[in-house]
N, C-alpha and C. Protein backbone atom coordinates (compact mmCIF):
# COMPACT_ATOMS: atom_id res chain seq x y z
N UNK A 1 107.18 145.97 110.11
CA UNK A 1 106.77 145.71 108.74
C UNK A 1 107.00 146.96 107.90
N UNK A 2 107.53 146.85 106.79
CA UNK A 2 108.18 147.76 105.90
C UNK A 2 106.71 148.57 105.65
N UNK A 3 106.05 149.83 104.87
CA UNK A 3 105.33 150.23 104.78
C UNK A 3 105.13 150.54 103.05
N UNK A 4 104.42 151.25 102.15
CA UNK A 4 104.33 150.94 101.03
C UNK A 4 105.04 152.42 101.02
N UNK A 5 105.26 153.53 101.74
CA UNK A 5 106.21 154.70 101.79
C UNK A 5 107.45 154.16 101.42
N UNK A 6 107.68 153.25 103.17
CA UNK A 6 109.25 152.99 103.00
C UNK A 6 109.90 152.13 101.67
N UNK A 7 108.94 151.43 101.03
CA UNK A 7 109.28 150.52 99.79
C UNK A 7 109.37 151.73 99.03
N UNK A 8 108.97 152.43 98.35
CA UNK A 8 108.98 153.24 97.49
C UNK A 8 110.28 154.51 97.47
N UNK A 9 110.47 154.68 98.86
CA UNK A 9 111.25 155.54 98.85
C UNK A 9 112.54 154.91 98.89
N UNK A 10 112.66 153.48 99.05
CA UNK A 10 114.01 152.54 98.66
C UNK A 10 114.34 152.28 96.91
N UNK A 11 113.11 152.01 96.53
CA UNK A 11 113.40 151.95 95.43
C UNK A 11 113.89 153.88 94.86
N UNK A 12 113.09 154.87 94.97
CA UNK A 12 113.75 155.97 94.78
C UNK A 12 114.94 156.09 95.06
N UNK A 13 115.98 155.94 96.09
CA UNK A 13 117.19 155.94 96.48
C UNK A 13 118.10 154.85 94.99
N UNK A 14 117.29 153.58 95.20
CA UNK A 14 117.82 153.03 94.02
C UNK A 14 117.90 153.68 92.48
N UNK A 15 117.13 154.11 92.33
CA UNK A 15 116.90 154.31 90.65
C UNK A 15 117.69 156.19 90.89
N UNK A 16 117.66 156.52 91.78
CA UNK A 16 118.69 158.25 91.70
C UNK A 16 120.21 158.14 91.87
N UNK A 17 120.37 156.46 93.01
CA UNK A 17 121.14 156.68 93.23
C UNK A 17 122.53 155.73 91.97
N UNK A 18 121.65 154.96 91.43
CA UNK A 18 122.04 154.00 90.73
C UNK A 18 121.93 154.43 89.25
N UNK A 19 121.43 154.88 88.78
CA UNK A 19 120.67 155.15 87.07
C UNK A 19 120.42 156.66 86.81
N UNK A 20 120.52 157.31 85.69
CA UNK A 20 120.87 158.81 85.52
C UNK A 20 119.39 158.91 85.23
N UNK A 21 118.67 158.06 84.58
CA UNK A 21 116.87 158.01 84.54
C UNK A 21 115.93 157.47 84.75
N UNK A 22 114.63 156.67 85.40
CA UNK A 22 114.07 156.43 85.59
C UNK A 22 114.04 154.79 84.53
N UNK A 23 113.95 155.07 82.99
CA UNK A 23 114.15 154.46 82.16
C UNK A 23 115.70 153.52 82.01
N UNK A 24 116.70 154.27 82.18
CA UNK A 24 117.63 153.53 82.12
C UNK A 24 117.40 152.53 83.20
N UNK A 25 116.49 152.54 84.32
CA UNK A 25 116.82 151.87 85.43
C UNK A 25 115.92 150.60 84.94
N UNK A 26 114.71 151.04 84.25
CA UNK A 26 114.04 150.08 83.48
C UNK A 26 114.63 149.14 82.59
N UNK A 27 115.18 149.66 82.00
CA UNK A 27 116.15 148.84 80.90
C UNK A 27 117.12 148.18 81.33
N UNK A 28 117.54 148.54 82.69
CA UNK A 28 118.72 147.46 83.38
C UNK A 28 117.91 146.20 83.87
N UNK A 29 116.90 146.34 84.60
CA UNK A 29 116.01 145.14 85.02
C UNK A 29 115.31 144.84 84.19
N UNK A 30 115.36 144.87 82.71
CA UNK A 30 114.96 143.87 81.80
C UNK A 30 115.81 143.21 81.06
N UNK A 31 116.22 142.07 82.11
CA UNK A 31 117.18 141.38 81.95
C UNK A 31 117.13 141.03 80.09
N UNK A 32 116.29 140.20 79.79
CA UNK A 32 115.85 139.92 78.92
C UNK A 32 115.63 140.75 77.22
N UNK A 33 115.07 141.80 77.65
CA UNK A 33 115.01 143.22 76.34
C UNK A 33 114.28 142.86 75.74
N UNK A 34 112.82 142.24 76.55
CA UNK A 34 111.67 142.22 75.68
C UNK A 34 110.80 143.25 75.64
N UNK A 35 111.41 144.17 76.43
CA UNK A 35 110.58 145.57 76.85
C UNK A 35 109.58 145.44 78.01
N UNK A 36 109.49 144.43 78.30
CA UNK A 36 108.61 144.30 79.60
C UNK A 36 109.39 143.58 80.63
N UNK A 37 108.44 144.06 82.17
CA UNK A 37 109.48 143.18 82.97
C UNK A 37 108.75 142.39 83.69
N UNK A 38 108.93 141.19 84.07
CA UNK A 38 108.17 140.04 84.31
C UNK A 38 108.50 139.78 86.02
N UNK A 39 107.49 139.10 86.91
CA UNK A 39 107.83 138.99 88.19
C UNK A 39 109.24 138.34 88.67
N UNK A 40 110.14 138.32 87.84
CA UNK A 40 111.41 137.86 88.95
C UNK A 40 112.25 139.07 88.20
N UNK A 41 111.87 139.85 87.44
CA UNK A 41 112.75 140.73 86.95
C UNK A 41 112.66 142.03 87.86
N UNK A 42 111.40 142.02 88.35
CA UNK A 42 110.67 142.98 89.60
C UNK A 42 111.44 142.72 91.03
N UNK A 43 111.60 141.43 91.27
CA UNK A 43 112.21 140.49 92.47
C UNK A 43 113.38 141.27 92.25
N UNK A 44 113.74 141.22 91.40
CA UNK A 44 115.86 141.75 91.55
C UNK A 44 115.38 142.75 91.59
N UNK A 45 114.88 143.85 90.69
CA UNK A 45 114.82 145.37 91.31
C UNK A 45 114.57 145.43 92.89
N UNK A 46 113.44 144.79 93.31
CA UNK A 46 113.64 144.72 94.52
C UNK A 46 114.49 144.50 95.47
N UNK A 47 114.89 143.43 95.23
CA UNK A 47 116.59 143.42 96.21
C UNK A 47 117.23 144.08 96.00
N UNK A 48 117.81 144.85 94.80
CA UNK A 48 118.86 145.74 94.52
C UNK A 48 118.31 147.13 95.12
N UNK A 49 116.87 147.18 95.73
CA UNK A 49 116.46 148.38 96.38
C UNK A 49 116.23 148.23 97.57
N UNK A 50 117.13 146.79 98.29
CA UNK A 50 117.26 146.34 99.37
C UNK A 50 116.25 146.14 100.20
N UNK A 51 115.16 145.65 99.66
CA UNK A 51 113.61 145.15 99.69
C UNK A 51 114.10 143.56 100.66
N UNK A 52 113.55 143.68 101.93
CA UNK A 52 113.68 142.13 102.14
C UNK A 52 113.19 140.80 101.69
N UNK A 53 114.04 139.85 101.69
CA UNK A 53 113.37 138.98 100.88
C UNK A 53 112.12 138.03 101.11
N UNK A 54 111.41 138.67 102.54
CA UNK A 54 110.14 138.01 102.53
C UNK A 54 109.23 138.61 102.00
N UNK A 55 109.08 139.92 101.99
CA UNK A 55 108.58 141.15 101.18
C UNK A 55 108.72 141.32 99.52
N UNK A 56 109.32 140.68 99.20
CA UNK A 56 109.51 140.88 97.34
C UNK A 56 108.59 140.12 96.72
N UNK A 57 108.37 138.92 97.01
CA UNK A 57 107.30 138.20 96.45
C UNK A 57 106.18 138.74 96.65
N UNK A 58 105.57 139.13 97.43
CA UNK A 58 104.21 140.10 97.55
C UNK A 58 104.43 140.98 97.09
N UNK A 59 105.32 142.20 97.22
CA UNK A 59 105.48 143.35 96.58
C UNK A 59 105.80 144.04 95.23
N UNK A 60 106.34 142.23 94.21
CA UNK A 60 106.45 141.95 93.24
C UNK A 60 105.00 141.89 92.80
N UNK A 61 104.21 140.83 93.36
CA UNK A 61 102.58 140.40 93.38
C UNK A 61 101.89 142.09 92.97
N UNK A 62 102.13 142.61 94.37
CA UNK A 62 101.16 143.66 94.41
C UNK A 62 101.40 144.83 93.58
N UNK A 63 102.69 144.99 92.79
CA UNK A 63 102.70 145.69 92.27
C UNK A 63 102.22 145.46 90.04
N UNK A 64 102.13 144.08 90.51
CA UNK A 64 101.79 143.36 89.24
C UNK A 64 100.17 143.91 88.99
N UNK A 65 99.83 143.19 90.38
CA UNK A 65 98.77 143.66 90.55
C UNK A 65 98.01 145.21 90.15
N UNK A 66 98.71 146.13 91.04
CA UNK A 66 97.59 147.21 90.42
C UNK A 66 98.33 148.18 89.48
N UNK A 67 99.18 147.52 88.73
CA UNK A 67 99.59 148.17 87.31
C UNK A 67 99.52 147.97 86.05
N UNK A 68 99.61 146.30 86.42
CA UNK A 68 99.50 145.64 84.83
C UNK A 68 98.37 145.88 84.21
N UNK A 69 97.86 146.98 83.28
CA UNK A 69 97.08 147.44 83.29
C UNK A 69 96.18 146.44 81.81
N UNK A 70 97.42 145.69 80.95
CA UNK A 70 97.25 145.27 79.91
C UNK A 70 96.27 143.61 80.24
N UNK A 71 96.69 143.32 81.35
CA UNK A 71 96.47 141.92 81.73
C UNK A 71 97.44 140.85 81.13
N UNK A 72 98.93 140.93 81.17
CA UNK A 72 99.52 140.50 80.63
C UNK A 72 100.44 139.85 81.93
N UNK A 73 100.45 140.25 83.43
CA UNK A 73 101.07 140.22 84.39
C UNK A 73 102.41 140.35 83.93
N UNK A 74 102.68 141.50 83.19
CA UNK A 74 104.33 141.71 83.43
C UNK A 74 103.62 143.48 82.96
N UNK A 75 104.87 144.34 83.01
CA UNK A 75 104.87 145.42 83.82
C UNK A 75 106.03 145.95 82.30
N UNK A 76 105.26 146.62 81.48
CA UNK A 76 105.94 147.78 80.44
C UNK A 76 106.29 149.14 81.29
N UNK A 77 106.89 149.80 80.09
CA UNK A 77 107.41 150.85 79.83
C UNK A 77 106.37 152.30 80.60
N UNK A 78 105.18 152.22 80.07
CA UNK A 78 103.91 152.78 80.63
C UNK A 78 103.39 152.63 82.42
N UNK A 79 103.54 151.60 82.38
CA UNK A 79 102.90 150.83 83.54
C UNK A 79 104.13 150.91 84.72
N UNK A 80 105.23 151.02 83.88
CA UNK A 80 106.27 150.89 85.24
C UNK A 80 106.67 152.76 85.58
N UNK A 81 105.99 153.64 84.51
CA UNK A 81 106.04 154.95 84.84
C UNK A 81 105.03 155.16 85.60
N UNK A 82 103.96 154.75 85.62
CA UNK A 82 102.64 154.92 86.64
C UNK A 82 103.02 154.72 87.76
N UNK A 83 103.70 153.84 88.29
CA UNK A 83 104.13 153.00 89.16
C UNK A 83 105.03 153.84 89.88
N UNK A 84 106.12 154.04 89.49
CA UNK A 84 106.88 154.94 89.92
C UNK A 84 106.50 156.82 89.85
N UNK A 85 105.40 156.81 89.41
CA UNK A 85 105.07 158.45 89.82
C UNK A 85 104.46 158.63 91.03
N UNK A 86 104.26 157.41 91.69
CA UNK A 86 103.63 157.32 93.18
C UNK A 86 104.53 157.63 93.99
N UNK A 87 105.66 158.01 93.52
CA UNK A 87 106.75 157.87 94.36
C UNK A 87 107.47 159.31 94.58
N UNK A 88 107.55 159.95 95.88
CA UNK A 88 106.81 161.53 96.25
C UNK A 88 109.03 162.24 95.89
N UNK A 89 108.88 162.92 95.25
CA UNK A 89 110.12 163.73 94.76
C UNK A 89 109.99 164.86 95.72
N UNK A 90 111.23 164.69 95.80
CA UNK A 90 112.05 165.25 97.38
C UNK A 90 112.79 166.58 96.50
């Protein structure tokens, strides 16, 4: 079972290895450009950070979960920097 390290440090590989900023990587998975990103917009970041696909739906969940800080269950600009500062720079 993947661990909440190993998720995090996939998505890090994704967003350094893929996107020149943190933000640009944001703005690619909002498909949409409503400025927020909604649980299947989370789902593709996830796969594209080669997240398996029994794992994305929860990890989509859980990350809805303890970020959405607005109660809006989708995941801004703010909320997706919180999110990703958990994530330990090498």
């Amino acid at each position: 079972m993947a661990t909440k390290d190993m998720i995090l440090d996939k998505i890090q590989i994704l967003i350094t290895n893929k996107f020149e900023t943190p933000e640009e990587a944001y703005n690619f998975f909002d498909e949409d450009g409503d400025g927020k990103l909604k649980k299947s917009e989370i789902v593709e970041l996830l796969k594209k950070a080669e997240i398996s696909g029994f794992l994305r739906g929860i990890v989509s969940s859980k990350l809805i979960e303890g970020y959405d800080k607005s109660g809006d269950e989708l995941i801004d600009w703010e909320e997706f920097k919180a999110a990703i500062s958990k994530i330990k720079t090498t």
